[in-house]
Each structure stands twice: as structure tokens, then as C-alpha cells.
C-alpha atoms as a PDB file:
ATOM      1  CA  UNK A   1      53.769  58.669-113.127  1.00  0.00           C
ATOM      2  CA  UNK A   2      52.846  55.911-111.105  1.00  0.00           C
ATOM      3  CA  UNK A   3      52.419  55.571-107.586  1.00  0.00           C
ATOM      4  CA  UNK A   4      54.829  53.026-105.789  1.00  0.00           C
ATOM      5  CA  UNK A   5      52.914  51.326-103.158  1.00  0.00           C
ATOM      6  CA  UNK A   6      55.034  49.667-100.356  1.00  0.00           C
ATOM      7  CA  UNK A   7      53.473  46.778 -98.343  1.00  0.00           C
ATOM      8  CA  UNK A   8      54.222  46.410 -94.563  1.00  0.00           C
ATOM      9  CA  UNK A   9      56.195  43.295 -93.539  1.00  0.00           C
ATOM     10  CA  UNK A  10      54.641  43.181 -90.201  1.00  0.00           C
ATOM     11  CA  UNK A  11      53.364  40.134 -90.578  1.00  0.00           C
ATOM     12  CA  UNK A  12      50.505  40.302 -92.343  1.00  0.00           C
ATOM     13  CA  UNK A  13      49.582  38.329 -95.432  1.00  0.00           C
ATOM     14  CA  UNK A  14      50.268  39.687 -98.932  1.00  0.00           C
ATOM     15  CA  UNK A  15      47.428  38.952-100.958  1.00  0.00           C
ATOM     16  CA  UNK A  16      48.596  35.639-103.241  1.00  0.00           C
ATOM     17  CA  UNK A  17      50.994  34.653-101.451  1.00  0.00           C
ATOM     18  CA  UNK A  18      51.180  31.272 -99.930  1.00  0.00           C
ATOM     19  CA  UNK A  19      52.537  32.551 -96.381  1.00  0.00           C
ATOM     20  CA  UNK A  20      54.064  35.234 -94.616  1.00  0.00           C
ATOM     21  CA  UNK A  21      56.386  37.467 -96.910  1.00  0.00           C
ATOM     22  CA  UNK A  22      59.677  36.962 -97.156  1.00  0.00           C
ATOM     23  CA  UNK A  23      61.709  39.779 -95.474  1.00  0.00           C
ATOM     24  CA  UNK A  24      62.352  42.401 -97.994  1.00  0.00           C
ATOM     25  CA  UNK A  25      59.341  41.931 -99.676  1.00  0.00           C
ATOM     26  CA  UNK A  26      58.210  44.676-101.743  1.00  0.00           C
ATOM     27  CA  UNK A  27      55.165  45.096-103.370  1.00  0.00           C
ATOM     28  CA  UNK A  28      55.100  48.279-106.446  1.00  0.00           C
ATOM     29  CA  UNK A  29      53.990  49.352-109.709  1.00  0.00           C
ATOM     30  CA  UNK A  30      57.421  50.558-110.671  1.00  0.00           C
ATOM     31  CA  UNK A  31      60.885  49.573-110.300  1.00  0.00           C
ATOM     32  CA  UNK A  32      63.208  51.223-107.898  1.00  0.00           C
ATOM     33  CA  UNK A  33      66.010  52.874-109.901  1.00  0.00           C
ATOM     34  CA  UNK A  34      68.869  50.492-110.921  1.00  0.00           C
ATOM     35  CA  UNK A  35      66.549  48.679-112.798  1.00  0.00           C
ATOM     36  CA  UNK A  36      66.901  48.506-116.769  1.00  0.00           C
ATOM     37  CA  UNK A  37      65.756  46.880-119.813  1.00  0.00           C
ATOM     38  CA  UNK A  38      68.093  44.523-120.875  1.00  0.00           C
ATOM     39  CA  UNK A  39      67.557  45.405-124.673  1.00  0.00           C
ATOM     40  CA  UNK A  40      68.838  48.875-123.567  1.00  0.00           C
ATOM     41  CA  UNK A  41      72.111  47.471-122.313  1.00  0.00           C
ATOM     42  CA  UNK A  42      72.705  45.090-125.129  1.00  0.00           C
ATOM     43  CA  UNK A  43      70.317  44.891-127.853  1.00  0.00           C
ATOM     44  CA  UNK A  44      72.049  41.808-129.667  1.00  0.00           C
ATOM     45  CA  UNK A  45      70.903  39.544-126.667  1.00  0.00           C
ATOM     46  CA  UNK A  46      67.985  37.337-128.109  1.00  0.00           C
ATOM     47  CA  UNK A  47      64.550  37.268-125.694  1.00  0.00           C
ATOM     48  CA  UNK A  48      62.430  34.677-125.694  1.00  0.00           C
ATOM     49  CA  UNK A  49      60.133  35.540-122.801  1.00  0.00           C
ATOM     50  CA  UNK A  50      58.266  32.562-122.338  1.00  0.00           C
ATOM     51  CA  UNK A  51      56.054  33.278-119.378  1.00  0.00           C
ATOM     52  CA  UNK A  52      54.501  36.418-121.277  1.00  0.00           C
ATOM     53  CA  UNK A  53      52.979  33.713-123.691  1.00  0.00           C
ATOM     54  CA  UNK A  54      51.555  30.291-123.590  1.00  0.00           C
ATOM     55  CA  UNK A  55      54.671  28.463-123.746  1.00  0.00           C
ATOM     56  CA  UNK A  56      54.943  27.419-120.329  1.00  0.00           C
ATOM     57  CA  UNK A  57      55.024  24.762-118.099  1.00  0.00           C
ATOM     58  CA  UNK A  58      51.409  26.797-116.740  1.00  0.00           C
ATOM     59  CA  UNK A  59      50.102  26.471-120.249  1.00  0.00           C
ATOM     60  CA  UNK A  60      48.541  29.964-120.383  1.00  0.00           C
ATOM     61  CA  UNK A  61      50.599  33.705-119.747  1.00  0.00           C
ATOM     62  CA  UNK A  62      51.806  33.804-116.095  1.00  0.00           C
ATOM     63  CA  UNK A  63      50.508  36.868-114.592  1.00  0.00           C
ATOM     64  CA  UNK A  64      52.969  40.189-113.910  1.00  0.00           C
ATOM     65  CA  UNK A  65      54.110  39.754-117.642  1.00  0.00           C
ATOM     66  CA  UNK A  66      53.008  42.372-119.298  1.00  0.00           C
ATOM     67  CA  UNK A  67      55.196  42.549-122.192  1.00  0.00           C
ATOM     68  CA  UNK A  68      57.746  39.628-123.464  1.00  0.00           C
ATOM     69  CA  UNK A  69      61.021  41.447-122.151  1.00  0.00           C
ATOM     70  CA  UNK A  70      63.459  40.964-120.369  1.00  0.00           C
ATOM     71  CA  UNK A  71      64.479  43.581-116.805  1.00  0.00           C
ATOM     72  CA  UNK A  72      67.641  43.532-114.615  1.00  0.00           C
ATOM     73  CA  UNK A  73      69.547  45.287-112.091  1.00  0.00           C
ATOM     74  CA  UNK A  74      72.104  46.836-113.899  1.00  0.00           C
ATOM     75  CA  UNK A  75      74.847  45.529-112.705  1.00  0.00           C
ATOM     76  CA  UNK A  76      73.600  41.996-114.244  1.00  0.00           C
ATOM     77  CA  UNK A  77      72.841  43.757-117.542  1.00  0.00           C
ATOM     78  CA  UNK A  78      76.145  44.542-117.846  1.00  0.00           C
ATOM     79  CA  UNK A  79      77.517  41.450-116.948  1.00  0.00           C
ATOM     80  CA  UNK A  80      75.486  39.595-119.610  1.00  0.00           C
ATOM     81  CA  UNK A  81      76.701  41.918-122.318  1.00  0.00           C
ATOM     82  CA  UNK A  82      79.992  41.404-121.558  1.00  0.00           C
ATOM     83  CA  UNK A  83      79.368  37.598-121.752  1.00  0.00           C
ATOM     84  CA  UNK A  84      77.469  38.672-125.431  1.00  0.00           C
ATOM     85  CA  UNK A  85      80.616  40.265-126.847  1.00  0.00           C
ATOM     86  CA  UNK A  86      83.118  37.266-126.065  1.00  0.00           C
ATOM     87  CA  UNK A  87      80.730  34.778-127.248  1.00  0.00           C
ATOM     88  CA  UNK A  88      79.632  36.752-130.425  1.00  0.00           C
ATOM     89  CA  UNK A  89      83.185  36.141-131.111  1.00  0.00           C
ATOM     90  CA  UNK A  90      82.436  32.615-131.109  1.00  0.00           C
ATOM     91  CA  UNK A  91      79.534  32.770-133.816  1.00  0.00           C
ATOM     92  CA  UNK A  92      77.372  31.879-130.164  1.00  0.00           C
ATOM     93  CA  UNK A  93      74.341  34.376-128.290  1.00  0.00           C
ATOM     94  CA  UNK A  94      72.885  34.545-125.635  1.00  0.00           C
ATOM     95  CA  UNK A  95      69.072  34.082-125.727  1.00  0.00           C
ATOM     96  CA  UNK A  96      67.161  34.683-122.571  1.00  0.00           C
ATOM     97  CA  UNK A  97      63.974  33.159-121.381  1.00  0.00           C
ATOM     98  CA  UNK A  98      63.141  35.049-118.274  1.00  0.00           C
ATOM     99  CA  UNK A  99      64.861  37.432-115.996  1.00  0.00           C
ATOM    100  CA  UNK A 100      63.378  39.629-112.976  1.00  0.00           C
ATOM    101  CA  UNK A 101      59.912  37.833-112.290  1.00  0.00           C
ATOM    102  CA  UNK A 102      57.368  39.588-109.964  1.00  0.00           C
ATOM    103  CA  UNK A 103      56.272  38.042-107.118  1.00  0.00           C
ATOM    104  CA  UNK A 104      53.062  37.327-108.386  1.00  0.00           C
ATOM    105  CA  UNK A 105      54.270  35.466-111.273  1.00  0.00           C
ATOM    106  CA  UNK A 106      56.008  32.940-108.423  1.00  0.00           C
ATOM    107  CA  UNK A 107      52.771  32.831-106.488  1.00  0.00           C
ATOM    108  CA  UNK A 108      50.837  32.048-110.029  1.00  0.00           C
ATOM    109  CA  UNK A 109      53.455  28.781-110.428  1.00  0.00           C
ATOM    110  CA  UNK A 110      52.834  27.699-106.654  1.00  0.00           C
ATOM    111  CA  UNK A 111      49.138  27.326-107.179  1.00  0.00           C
ATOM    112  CA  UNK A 112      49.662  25.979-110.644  1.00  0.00           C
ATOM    113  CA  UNK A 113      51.967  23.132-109.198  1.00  0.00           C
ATOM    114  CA  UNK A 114      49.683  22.192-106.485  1.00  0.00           C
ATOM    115  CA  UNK A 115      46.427  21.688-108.663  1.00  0.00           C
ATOM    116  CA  UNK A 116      47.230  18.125-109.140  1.00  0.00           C
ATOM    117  CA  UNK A 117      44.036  18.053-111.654  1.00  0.00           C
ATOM    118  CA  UNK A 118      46.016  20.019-114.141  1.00  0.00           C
ATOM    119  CA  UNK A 119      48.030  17.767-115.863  1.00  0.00           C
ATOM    120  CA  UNK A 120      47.882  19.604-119.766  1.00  0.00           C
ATOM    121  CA  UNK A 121      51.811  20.194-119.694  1.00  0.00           C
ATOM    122  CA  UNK A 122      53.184  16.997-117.968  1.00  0.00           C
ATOM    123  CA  UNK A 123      54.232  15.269-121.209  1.00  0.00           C
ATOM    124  CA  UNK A 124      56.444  18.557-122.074  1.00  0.00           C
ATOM    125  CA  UNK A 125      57.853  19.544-119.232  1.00  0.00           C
ATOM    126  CA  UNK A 126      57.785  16.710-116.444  1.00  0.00           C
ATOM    127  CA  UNK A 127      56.739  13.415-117.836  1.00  0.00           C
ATOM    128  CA  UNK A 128      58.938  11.434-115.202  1.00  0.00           C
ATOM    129  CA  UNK A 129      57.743  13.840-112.248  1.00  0.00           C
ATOM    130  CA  UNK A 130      54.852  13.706-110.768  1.00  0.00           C
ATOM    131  CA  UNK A 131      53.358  16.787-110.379  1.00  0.00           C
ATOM    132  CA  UNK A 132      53.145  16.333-106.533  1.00  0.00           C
ATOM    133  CA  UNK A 133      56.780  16.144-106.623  1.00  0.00           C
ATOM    134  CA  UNK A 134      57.304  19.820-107.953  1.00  0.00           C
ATOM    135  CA  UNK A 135      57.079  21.444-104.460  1.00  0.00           C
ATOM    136  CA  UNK A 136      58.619  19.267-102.523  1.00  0.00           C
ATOM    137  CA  UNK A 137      61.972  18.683-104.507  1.00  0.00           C
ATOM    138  CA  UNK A 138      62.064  22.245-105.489  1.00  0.00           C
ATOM    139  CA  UNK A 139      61.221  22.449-108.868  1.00  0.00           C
ATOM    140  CA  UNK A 140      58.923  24.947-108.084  1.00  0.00           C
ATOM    141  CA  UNK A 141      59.208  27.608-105.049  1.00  0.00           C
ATOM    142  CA  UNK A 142      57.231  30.143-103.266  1.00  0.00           C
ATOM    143  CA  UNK A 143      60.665  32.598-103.640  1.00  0.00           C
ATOM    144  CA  UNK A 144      62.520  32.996-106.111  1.00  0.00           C
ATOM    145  CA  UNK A 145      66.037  34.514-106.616  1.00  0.00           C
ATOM    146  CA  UNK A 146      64.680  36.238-110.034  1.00  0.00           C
ATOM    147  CA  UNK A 147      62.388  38.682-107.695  1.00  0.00           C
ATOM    148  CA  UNK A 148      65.487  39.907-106.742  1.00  0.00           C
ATOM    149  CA  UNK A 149      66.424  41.132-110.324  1.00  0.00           C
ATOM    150  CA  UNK A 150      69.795  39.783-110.607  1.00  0.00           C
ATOM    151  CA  UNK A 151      69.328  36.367-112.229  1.00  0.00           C
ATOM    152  CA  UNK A 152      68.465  34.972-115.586  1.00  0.00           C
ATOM    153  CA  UNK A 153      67.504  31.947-116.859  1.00  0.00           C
ATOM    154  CA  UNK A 154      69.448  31.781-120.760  1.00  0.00           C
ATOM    155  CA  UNK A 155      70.990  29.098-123.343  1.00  0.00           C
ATOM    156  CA  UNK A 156      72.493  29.372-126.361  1.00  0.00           C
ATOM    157  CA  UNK A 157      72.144  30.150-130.315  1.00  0.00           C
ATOM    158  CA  UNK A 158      74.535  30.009-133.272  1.00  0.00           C
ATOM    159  CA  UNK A 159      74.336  32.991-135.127  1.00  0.00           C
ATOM    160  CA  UNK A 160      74.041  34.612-137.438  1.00  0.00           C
ATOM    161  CA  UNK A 161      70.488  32.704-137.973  1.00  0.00           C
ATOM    162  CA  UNK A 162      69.822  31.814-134.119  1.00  0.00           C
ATOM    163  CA  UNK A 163      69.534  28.346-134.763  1.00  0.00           C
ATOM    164  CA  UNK A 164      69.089  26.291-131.401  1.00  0.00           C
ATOM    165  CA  UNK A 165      72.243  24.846-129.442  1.00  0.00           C
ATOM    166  CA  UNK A 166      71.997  21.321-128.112  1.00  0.00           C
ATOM    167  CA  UNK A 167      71.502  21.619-124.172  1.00  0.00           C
ATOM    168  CA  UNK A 168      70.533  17.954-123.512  1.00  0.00           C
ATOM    169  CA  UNK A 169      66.817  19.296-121.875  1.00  0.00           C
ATOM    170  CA  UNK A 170      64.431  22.138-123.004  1.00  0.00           C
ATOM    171  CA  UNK A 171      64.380  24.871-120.955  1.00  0.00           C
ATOM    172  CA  UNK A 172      62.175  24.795-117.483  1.00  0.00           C
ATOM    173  CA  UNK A 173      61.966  20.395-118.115  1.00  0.00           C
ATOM    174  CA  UNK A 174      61.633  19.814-114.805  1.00  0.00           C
ATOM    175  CA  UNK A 175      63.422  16.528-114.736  1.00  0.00           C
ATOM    176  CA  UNK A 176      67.359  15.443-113.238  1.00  0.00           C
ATOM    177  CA  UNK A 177      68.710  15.290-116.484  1.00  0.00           C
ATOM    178  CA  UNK A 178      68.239  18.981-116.343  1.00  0.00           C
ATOM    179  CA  UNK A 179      70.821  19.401-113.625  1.00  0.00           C
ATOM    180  CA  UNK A 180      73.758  20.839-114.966  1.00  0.00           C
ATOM    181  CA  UNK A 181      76.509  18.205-114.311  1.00  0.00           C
ATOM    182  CA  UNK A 182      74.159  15.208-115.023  1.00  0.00           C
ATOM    183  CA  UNK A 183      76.307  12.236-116.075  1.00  0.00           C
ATOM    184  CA  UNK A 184      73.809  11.225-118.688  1.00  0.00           C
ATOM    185  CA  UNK A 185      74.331  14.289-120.729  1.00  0.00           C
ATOM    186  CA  UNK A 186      77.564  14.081-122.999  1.00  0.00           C
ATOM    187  CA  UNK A 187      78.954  14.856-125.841  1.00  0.00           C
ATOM    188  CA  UNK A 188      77.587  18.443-127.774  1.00  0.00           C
ATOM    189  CA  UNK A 189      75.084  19.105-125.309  1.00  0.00           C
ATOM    190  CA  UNK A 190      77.614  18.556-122.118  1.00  0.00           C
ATOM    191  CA  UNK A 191      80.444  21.161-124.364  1.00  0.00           C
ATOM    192  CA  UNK A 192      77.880  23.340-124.926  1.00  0.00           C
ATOM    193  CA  UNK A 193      76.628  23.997-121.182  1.00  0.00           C
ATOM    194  CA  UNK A 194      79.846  24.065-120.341  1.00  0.00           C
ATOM    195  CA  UNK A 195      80.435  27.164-122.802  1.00  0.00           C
ATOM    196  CA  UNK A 196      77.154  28.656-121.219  1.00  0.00           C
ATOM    197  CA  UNK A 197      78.734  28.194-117.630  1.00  0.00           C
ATOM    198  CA  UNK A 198      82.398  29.014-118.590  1.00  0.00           C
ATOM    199  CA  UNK A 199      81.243  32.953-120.371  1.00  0.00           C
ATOM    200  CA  UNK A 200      78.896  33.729-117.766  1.00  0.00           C
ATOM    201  CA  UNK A 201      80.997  32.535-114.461  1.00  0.00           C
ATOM    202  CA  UNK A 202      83.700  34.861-116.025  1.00  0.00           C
ATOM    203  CA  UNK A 203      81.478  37.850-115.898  1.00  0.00           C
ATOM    204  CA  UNK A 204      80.166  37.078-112.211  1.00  0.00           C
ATOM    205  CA  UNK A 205      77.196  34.664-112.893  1.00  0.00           C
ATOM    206  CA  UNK A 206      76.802  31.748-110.390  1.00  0.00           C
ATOM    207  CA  UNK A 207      74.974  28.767-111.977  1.00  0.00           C
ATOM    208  CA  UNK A 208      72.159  26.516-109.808  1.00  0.00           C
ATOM    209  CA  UNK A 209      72.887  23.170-110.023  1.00  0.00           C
ATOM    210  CA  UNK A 210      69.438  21.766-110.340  1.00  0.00           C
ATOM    211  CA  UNK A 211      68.978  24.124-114.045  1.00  0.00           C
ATOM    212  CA  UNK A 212      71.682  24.472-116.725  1.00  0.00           C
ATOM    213  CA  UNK A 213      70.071  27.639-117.607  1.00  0.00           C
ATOM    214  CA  UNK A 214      69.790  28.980-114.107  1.00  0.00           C
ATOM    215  CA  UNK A 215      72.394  31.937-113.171  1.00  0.00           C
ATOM    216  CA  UNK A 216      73.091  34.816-110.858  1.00  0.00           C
ATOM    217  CA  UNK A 217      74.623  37.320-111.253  1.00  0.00           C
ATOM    218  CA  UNK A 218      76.933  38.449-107.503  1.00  0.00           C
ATOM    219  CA  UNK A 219      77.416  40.579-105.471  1.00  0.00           C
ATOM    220  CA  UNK A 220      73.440  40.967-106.189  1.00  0.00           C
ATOM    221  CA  UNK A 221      72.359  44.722-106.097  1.00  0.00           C
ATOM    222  CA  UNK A 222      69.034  43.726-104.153  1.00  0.00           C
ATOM    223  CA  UNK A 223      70.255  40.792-102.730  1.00  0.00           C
ATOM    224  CA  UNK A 224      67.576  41.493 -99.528  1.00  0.00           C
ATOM    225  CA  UNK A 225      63.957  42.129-101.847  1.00  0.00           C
ATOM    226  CA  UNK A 226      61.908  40.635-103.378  1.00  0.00           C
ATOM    227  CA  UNK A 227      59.592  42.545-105.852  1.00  0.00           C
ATOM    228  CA  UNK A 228      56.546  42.919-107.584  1.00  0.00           C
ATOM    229  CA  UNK A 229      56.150  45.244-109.882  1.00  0.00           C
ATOM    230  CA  UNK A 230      54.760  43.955-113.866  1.00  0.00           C
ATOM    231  CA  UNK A 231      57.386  42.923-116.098  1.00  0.00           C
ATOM    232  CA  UNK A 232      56.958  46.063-119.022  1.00  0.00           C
ATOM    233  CA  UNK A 233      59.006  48.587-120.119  1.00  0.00           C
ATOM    234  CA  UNK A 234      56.890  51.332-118.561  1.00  0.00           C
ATOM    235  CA  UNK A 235      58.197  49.553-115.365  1.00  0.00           C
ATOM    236  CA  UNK A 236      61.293  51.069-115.717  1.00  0.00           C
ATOM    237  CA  UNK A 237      60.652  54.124-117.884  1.00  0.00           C
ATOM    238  CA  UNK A 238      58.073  55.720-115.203  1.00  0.00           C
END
């Protein structure tokens, strides 16, 4: 079994990070219990774990991602299959793209978004942003609430088949139109985020404005920590 290591929050700089950490920061190899794997809760949910690949806004895997799947608090697990079984109903899945994210993944996008020299990805995933934007109008944060293991960011497929569901952006396009109540979107792709947000606000989840596929599930079970530990199954299976 691995060791958890705990880091001191007496002020002291956590390698990677760009400051201080944030109070309840917590910095391990494995996850404290309540965590689980999401395919253990509901194995129907689709997973589509972009950060553990190249298919990212970074253009390369993020580091902490070990393995392309998907870990919650339970409590958020259980929510999201409960959101699963009404909309299965509804010939509709869920398909997550990320869940808990380690600290170190959220440091890797900070430095990412302020090398201005890396432009690779701007055509996919901000062409009307500049990239010195991203900080500064929050696409991209030095905390995030998915540390805390109780939010997810997810959209929708028809099934059976998992074809794609209209949602007016691509996941993670870092762009207004990806704000959830954005005028310009209408028609399919404004009914279908309001499906998203309708069967996961019934199970607890709290949408972010700024991200259609943004949610959180509340009362959070770690609503005060922010972790680190790699994104694997052995992560929660010590």
C-alpha cells in the first residue's frame, strides 16, 4: 500500500504551484476514503477522459492522469447515476469528460495558459480569445472546484449508439458562446443543455454559468480540500 504524504499549509510553497496553497490543500498518493470510481457506481455512464490523452486544449496528456477514468466522492457518484437512469429512459447518457482533477493537473493548465508562445490549440478551442485572456477572465484557474472531487464536467449522447448531442460549443471551447444561457445558442442545442441542466439540478448538481458542461454536485463531501493524488484506479483501490 501506498504511503499518503500530507503537505503542511504553513505557508510554504507546494512545489508547482503558482502561490501559496489554498487552505485545505492536500497533497497524496491515494485518495482518502469516500472516494470511488465512477464506473463502479454506474457502469452505463460513458467516459471520455480527455486530459489522459492528447485531446486537450494543452495538446499533449495533462499530468496526474494516469488512466482515462473518471473518480468522485461518492455522494456525486450517486447523484450522477441517478441522473443516468431517468435519462436512459429518454434514449439520452451521460458521457463524462473529466471529474476529480489533481492539483497538479490545474497547475499543468496555469503554466500552459501563460506561455503565450504556444498557440498549437487556439483554432480549436479559443480562436476569438486571446490566449492572454485565459487567466484573467477565468477560463483557466489556479483552483479548481474538481480538486475537491465533487464536480464533473459531462454532455450528452443518444443511445443506444452514443451518437453526439448538439450542445452549441465543444467541450472546454473557451469562448462566451460556451456560457450556458448564451442568447446566441437556440434551437436543439439550447433544448438539449437545458435537458443536461434540468436531470442533473434534480439530483443536486449546480451548473457554472461560464460552461454548459460544468456541474457540482452539493452539499460537497470535501467542500474544504483540495487534492492531489493521480487520477487511476489504484488511487482508490489502495
Amino acid at each position: 500500500m501506498r504511503t499518503m504524504v500530507v503537505v503542511a499549509l504553513s505557508g510554504a510553497l507546494v512545489t508547482g504551484l503558482t502561490g501559496p496553497p489554498a487552505p485545505g490543500f492536500v497533497a497524496e498518493e491515494v485518495a482518502p476514503a469516500g472516494f470511488v470510481a465512477l464506473a463502479d457506481v454506474d457502469p452505463t455512464i460513458g467516459q471520455d477522459v480527455r486530459y489522459a490523452s492528447a485531446r486537450n486544449f494543452t495538446g499533449r496528456p495533462v499530468e496526474g492522469y494516469e488512466e482515462p477514468v473518471c473518480l468522485l466522492a461518492r455522494p456525486a457518484a450517486e447523484a450522477l447515476r441517478r441522473a443516468q437512469a431517468r435519462l436512459l429512459r429518454a434514449g439520452l447518457s451521460l458521457l463524462v469528460y473529466d471529474c476529480y482533477r489533481p492539483q497538479r493537473a490545474v497547475d499543468r493548465f496555469v503554466r500552459w495558459a501563460a506561455d503565450e508562445g504556444d498557440r498549437s490549440t487556439k483554432e480549436e478551442f479559443h480562436p476569438r480569445v486571446d490566449k492572454s485572456r485565459l487567466i484573467p477572465e477565468g477560463y483557466v484557474a489556479p483552483r479548481s472546484g474538481h480538486s475537491r472531487g465533487s464536480t464533473v464536467d459531462v454532455t450528452l449522447v443518444r443511445v443506444p449508439g452514443g451518437g453526439p448531442v448538439d450542445m452549441g460549443t465543444a467541450f472546454d471551447f473557451f469562448d462566451p458562446l460556451s456560457h450556458t444561457a448564451d442568447p446566441r445558442v437556440v434551437g436543439a442545442a439550447r433544448e438539449n443543455r437545458e435537458v443536461l441542466g434540468r436531470a442533473l439540478a434534480g439530483q443536486g448538481f449546480v451548473n457554472l454559468p461560464q460552461e454548459w458542461w460544468h456541474f457540482t454536485y452539493r452539499p460537497e463531501a470535501f467542500p474544504d480540500r483540495y487534492f492531489d493524488f493521480p487520477v487511476s484506479v489504484a488511487a482508490v483501490r489502495p
